[in-house]
Protein backbone atom coordinates (compact mmCIF):
# COMPACT_ATOMS: atom_id res chain seq x y z
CA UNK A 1 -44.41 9.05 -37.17
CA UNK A 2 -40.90 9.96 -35.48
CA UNK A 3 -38.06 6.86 -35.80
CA UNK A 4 -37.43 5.41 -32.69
CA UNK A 5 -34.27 5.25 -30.86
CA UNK A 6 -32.07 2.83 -30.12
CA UNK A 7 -31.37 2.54 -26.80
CA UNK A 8 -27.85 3.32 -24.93
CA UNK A 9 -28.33 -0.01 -23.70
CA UNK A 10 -28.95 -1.63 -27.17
CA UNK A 11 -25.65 0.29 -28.24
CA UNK A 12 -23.31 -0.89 -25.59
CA UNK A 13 -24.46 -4.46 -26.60
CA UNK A 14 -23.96 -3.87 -29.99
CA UNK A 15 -20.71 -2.13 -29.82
CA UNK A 16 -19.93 -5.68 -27.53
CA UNK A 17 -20.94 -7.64 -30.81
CA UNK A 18 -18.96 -5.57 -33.11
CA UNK A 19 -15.75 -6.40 -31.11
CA UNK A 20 -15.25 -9.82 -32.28
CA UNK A 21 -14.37 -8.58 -35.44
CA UNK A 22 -11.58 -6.55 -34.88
CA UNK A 23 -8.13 -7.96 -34.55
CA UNK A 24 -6.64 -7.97 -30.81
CA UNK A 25 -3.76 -6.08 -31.79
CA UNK A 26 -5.69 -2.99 -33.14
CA UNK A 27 -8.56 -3.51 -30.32
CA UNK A 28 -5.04 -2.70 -28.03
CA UNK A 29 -4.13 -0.17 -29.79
CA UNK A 30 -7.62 1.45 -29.67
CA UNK A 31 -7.88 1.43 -25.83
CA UNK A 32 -4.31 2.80 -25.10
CA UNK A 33 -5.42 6.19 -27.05
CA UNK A 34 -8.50 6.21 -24.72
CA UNK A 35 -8.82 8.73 -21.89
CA UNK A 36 -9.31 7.35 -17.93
CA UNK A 37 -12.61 8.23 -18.03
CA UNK A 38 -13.59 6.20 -21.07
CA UNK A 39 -11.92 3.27 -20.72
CA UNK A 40 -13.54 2.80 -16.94
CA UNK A 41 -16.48 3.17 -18.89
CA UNK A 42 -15.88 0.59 -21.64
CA UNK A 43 -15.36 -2.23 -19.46
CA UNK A 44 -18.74 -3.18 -19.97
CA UNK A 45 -18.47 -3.54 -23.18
CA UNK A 46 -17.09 -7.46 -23.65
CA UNK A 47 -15.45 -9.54 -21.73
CA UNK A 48 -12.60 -8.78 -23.71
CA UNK A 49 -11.89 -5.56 -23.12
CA UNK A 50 -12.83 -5.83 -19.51
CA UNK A 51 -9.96 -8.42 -19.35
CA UNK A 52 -7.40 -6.39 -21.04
CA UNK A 53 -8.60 -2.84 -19.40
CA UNK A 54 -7.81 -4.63 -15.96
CA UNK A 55 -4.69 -6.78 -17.26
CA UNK A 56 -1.56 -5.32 -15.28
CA UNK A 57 0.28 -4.70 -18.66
CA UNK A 58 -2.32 -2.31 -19.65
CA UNK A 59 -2.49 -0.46 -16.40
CA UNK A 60 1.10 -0.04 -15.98
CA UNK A 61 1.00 1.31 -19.65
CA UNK A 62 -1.43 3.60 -18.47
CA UNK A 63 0.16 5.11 -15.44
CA UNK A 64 3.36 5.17 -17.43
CA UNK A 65 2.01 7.61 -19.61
CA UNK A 66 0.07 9.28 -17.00
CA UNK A 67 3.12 10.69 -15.31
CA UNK A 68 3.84 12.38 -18.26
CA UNK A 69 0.88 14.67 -17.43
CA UNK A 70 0.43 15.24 -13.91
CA UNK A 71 -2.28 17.05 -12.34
CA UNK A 72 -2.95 19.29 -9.09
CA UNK A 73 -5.12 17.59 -6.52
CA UNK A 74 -7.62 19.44 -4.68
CA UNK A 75 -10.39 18.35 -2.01
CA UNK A 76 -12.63 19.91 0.11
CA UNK A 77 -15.20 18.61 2.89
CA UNK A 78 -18.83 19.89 3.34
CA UNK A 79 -19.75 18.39 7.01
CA UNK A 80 -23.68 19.15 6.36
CA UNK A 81 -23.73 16.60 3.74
CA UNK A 82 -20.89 14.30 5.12
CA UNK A 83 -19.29 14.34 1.90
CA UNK A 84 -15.86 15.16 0.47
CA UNK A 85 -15.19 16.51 -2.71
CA UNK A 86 -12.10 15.18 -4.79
CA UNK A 87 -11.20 17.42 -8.17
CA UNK A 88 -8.16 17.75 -10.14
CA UNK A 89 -6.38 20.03 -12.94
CA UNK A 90 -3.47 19.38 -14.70
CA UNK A 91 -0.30 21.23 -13.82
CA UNK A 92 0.29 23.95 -16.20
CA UNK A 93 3.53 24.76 -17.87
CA UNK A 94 2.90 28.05 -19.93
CA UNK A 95 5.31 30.41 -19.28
CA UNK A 96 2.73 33.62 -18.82
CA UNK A 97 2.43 35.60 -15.85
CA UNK A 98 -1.10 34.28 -15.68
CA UNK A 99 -2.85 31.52 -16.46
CA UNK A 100 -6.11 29.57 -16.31
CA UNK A 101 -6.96 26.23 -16.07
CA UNK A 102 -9.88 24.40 -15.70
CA UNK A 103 -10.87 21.70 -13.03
CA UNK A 104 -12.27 19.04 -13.19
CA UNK A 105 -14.74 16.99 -10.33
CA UNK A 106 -12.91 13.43 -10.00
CA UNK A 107 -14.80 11.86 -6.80
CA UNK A 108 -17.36 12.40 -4.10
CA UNK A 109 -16.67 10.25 -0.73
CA UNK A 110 -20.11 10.05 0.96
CA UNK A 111 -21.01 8.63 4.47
CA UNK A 112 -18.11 9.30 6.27
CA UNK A 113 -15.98 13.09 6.32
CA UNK A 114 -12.17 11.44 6.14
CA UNK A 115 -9.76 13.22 5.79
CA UNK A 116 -6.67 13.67 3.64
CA UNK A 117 -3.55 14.80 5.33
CA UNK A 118 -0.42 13.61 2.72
CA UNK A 119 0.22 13.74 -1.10
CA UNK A 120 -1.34 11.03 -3.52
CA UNK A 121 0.67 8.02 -3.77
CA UNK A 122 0.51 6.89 -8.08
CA UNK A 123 -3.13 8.50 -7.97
CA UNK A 124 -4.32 6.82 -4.70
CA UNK A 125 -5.20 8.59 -1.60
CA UNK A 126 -5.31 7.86 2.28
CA UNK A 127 -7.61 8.66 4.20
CA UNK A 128 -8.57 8.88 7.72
CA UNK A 129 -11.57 9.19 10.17
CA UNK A 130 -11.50 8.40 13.77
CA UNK A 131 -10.39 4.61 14.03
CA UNK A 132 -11.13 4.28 10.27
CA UNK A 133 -8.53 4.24 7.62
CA UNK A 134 -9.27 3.97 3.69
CA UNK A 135 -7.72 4.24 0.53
CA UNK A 136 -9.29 5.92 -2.47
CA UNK A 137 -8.64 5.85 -6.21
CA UNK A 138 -10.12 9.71 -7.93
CA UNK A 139 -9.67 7.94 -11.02
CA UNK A 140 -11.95 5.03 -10.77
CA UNK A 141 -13.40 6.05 -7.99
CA UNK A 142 -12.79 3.02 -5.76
CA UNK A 143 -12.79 3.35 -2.41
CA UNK A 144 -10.74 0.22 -0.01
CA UNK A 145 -11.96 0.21 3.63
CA UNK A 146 -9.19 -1.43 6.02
CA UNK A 147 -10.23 -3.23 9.20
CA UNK A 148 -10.70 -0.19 12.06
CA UNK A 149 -7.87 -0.07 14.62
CA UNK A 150 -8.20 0.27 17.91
CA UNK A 151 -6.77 3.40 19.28
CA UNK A 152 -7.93 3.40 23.16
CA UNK A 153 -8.16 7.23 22.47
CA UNK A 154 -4.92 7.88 20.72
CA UNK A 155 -4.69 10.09 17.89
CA UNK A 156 -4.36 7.85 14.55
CA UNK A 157 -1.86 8.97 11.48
CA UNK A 158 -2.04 6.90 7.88
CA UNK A 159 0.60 7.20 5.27
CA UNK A 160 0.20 5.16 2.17
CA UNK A 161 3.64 4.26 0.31
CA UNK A 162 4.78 1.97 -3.04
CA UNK A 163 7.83 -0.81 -3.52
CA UNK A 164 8.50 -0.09 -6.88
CA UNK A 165 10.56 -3.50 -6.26
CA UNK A 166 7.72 -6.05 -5.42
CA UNK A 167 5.43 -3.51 -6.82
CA UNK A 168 3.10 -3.35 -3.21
CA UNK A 169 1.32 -0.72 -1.82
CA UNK A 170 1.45 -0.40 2.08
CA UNK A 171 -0.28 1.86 4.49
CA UNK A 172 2.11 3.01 7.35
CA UNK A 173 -0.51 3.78 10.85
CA UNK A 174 0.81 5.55 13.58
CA UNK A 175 -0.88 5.70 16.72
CA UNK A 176 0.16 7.95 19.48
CA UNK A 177 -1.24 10.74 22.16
CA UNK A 178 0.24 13.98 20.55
CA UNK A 179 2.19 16.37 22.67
CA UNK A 180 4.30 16.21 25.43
CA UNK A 181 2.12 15.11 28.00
CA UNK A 182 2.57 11.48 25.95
CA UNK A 183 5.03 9.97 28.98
CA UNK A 184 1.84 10.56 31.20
CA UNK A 185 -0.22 7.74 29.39
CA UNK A 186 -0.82 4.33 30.39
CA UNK A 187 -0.67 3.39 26.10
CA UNK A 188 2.17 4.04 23.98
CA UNK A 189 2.98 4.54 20.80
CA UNK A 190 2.54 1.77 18.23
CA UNK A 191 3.09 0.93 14.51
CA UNK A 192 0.62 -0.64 12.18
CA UNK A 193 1.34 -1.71 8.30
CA UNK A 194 -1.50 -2.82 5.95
CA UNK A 195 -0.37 -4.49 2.22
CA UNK A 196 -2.81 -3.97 -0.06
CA UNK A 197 -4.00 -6.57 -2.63
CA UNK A 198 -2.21 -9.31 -0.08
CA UNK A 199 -5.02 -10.97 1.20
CA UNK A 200 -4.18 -9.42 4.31
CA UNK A 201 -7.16 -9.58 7.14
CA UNK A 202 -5.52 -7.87 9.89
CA UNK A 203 -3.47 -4.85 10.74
CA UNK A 204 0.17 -6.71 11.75
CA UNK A 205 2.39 -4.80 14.33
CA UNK A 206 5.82 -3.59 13.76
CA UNK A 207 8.38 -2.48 16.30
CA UNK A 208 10.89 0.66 16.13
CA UNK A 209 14.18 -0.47 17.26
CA UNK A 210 15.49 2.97 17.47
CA UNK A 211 16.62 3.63 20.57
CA UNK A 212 15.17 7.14 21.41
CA UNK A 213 12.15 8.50 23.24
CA UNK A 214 9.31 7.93 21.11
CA UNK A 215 8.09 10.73 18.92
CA UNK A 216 4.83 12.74 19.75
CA UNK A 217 3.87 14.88 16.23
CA UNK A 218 3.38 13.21 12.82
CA UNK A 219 3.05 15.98 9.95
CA UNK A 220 2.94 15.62 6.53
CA UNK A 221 4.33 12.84 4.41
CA UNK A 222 5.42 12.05 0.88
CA UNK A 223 6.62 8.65 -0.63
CA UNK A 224 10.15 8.52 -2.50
CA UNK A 225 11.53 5.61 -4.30
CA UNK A 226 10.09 2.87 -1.75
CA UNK A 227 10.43 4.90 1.44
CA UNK A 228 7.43 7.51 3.31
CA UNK A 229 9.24 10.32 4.92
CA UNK A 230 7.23 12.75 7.86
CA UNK A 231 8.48 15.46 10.16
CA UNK A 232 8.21 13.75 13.80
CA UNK A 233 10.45 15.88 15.95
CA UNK A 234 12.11 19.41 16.32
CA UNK A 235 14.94 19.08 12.91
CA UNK A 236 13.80 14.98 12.98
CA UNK A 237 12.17 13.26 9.86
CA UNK A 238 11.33 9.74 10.01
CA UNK A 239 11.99 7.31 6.87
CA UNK A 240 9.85 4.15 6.50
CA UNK A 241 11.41 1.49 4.11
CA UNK A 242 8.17 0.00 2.41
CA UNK A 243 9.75 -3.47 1.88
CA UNK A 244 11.58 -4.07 4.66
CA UNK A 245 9.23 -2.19 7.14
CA UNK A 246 11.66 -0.39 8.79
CA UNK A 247 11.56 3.41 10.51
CA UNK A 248 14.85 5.18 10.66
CA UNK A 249 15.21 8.94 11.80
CA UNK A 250 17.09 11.37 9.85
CA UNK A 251 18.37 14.52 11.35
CA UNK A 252 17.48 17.71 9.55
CA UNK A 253 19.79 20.38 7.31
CA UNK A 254 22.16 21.86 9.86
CA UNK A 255 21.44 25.05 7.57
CA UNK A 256 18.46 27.10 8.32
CA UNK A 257 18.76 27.84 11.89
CA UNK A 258 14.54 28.10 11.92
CA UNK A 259 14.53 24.57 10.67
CA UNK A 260 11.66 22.66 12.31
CA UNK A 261 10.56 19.58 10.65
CA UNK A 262 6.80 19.68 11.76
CA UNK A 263 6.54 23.84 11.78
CA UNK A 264 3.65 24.48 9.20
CA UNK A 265 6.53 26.62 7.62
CA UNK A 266 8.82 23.65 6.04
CA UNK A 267 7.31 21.03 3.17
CA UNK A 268 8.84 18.07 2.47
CA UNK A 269 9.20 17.94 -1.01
CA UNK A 270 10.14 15.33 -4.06
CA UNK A 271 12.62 17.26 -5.94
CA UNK A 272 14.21 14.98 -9.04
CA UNK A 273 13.92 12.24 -7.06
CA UNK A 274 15.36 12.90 -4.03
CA UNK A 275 14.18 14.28 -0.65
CA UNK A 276 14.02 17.68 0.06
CA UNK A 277 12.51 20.78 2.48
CA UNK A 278 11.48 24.18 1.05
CA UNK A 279 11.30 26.70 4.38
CA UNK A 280 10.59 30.37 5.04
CA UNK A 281 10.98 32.82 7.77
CA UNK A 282 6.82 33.89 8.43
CA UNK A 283 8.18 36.99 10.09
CA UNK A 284 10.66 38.64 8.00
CA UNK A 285 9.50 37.06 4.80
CA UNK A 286 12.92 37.59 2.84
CA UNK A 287 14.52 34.59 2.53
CA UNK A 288 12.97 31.11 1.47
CA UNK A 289 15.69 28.15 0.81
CA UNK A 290 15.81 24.33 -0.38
CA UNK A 291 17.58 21.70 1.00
CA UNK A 292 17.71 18.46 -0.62
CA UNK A 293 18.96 14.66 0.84
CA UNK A 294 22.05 14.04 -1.13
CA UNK A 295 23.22 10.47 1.14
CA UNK A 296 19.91 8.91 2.92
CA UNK A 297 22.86 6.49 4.46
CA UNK A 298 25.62 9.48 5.27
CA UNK A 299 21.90 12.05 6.44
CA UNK A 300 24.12 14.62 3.87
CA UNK A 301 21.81 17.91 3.04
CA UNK A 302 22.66 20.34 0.45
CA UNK A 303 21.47 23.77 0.40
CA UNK A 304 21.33 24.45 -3.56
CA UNK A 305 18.73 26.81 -3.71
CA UNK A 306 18.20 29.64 -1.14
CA UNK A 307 17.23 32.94 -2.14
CA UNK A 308 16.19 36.15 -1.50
CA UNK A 309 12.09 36.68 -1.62
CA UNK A 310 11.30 39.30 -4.29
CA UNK A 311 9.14 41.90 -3.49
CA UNK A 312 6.03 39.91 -5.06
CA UNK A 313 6.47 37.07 -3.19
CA UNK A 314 6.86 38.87 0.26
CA UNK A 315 3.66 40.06 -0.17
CA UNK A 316 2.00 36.63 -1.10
CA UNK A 317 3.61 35.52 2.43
CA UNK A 318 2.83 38.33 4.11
CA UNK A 319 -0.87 38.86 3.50
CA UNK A 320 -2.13 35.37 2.83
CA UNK A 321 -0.04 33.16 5.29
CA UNK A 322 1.26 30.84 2.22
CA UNK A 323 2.70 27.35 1.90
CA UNK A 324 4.46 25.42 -0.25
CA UNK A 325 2.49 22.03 -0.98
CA UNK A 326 5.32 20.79 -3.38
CA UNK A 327 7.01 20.63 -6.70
CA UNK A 328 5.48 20.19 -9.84
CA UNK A 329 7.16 18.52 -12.85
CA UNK A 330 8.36 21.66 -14.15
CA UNK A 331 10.57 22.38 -11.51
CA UNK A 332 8.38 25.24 -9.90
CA UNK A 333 7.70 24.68 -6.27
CA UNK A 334 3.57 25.45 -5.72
CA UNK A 335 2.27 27.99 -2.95
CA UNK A 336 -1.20 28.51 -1.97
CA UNK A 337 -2.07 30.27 1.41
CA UNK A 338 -2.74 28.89 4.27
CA UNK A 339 -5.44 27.80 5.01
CA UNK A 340 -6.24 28.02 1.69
CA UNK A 341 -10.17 29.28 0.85
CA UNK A 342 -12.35 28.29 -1.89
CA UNK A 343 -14.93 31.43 -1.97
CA UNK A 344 -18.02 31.24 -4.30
CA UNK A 345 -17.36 34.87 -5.57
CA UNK A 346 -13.80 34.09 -7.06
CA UNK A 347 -11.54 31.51 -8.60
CA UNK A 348 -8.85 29.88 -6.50
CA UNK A 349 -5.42 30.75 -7.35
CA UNK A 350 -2.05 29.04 -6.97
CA UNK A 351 1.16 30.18 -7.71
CA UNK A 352 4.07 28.72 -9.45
CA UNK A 353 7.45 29.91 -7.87
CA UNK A 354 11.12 29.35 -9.47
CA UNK A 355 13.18 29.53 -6.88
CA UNK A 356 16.38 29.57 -9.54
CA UNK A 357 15.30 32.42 -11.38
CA UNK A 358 13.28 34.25 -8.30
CA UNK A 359 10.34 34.59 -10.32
CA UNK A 360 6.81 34.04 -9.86
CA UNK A 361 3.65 33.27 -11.73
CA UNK A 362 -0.21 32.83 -10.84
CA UNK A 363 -2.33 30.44 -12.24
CA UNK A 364 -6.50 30.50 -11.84
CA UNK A 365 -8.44 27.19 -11.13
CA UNK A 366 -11.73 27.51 -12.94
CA UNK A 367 -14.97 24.73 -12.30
CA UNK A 368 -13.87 23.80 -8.28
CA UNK A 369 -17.26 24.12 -6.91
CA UNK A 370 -18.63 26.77 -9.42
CA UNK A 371 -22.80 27.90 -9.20
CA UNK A 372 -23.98 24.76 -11.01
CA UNK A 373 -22.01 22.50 -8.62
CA UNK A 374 -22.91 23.73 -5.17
CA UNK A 375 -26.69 24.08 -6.03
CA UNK A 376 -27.03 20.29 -7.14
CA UNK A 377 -25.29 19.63 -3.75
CA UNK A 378 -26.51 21.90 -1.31
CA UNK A 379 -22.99 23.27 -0.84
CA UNK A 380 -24.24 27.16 -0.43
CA UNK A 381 -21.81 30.09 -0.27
CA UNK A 382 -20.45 29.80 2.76
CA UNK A 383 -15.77 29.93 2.29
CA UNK A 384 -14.38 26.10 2.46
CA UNK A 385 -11.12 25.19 3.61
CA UNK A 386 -9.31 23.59 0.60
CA UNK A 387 -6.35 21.07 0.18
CA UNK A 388 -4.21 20.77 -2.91
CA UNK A 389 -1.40 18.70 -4.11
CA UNK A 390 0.75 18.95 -6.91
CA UNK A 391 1.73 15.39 -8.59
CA UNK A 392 -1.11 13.94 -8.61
CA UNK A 393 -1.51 11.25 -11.82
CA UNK A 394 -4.76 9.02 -13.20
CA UNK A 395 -4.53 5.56 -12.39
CA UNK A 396 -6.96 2.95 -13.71
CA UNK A 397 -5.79 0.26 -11.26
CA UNK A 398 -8.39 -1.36 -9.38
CA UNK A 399 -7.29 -3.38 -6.03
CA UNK A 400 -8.78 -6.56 -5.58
């Protein structure tokens, strides 16, 4: 007669036993080796360590580390099944000409088809559908559903940004009719700002006391040492202060002549810290430049990269219509094309560009959606339209 098993669940409560008997100090020192993945799991296994996996110390010891290894976000919807698809690989830094790397599947948002339109914020994503706004943790895969706003038929726009100085997150909403037929409507443009972990029941309304025609575009958006910059307007970026809740515009590099601040041909980038834009010419396709925000205060730019495309990278614009999503922590800015396709017959590639050294490398995503994937969901073979973002770190934070 075959010995029988114990059970997983008989382990987990024996493993919850066991714990008493090891010191605190060692049971710490245990769980800060731990991957993300395990020590979401482990919560369950005492009281104890649920206390000190969720303690604040231990999760801002966590993320600490975690930006020490960042990781390239990418998502993808399937509207048959209404879900979304959140994976992520880390960011490589092997010097080859080629490289592979292999993804891994973080989240699936069911339900509702949001979508995700700005980088990851510490490892939390925005998201938007209709009138609905959320924000979404990959990592633990916890998903915070704000109170709908009400936007009488204007388009909605959510940005989520940190204080690193009263340690809050806040989502930015932007309501507005997009275009230039805007003056024509009876509603204008409003501001919304939702603090996270506040309490907060309501969206409360802000007011811009810019003097200037309101804007009518909102694209992109990336948080930088407690402030969420967009492109609003022809060379115009706006700057929201996350603790004092203020917009401010800042006028573009006087630089590139083709400058345009919401053209789908200039990112707004993190570089060391500090703002910056990475633009191309689409037509010519031989020259692509930085500029970077020396003096938010004096709106000083300072064009310390611009170079000449090589031959390799002319034809990466040229045939697949590429974009820079941003910088990873090697100093490489990223490009994928645009719209970039995940196809069932091939692996996704990105490609890491120095812009000091004018060279360029590729680097294949293996395990995004592979056979195995898309027959347990019913994905099929049909191309998908996928997002990535470089920067993106684990965070085991869960918002109350």
């Amino acid at each position: 007669m075959e010995d029988s098993q114990p059970s997983p669940s008989s382990n987990l409560n024996d493993a919850g036993n066991s714990t008493k008997n090891i010191p605190f100090d060692l049971t710490l020192e245990i769980l800060s080796k731990l991957p993300a993945k395990s020590l979401i799991r482990f919560q369950a296994v005492s009281k104890l360590w649920f206390s000190i996996i969720r303690s604040k110390d231990f999760t801002d010891s966590f993320l600490t580390r975690s930006k020490t290894r960042p990781r390239l976000l990418f998502t993808f919807k399937h509207f048959d099944s209404r879900k979304r698809f959140i994976f992520s690989a880390p960011e490589h830094d092997n010097n080859d000409k080629s490289s592979t790397v292999v993804a891994r599947h973080d989240m699936t948002i069911s339900d509702l088809v949001y979508y995700i339109r700005s980088r990851p914020v510490n490892g939390f994503v925005c998201c938007t559908r209709g009138d609905s706004i959320a924000v979404c943790n990959p990592t633990t895969r916890q998903i915070v559903k704000f109170p709908d706003v009400k936007s009488n038929g204007r388009d909605v726009y959510a940005r989520l940004g940190y204080d690193p100085v009263q340690d809050q997150y806040k989502v930015l909403c932007v309501m507005m009719f997009d275009g230039y037929d805007a003056d024509k409507q009876d509603i204008q443009q409003e501001h919304f700002v939702f603090t996270l972990s506040s309490g907060q029941q309501e969206w409360r309304k802000i007011d811009i006391t810019e003097e200037e025609d309101p804007y009518r575009h909102m694209k992109g958006g990336i948080c930088i040492d407690g402030a969420i910059y967009y492109g609003v307007l022809y060379r115009k970026i706006a700057r929201f202060d996350v603790r004092t809740e203020k917009i401010e515009f800042i006028q573009g590099p006087d630089g590139p002549e083709d400058f345009n601040a919401i053209s789908c041909f200039s990112t707004l980038i993190n570089y060391q810290g500090k703002l910056a834009c990475v633009t191309y010419d689409p037509y010519c396709n031989t020259e692509m430049g930085m500029w970077i925000l020396q003096d938010v205060e004096k709106q000083e730019w300072s064009s310390i990269m611009t170079c000449d495309v090589p031959c390799q990278w002319g034809d990466l614009f040229e045939k697949e219509r590429s974009l820079c999503t941003g910088q990873i922590h090697t100093g490489e800015v990223i490009i994928v094309s645009r719209p970039a396709r995940l196809e069932s017959s091939k692996l996704f590639c990105v490609y890491y560009c120095d812009m000091t050294r004018e060279d360029i490398r590729r680097c294949e995503i293996d395990g995004i959606a592979d056979y195995e994937f898309r027959r347990i969901h019913g994905i099929g073979k049909r191309t998908r339209q996928l997002l990535c973002f470089p920067g993106h770190i684990e965070n085991i934070m869960f918002f109350q």
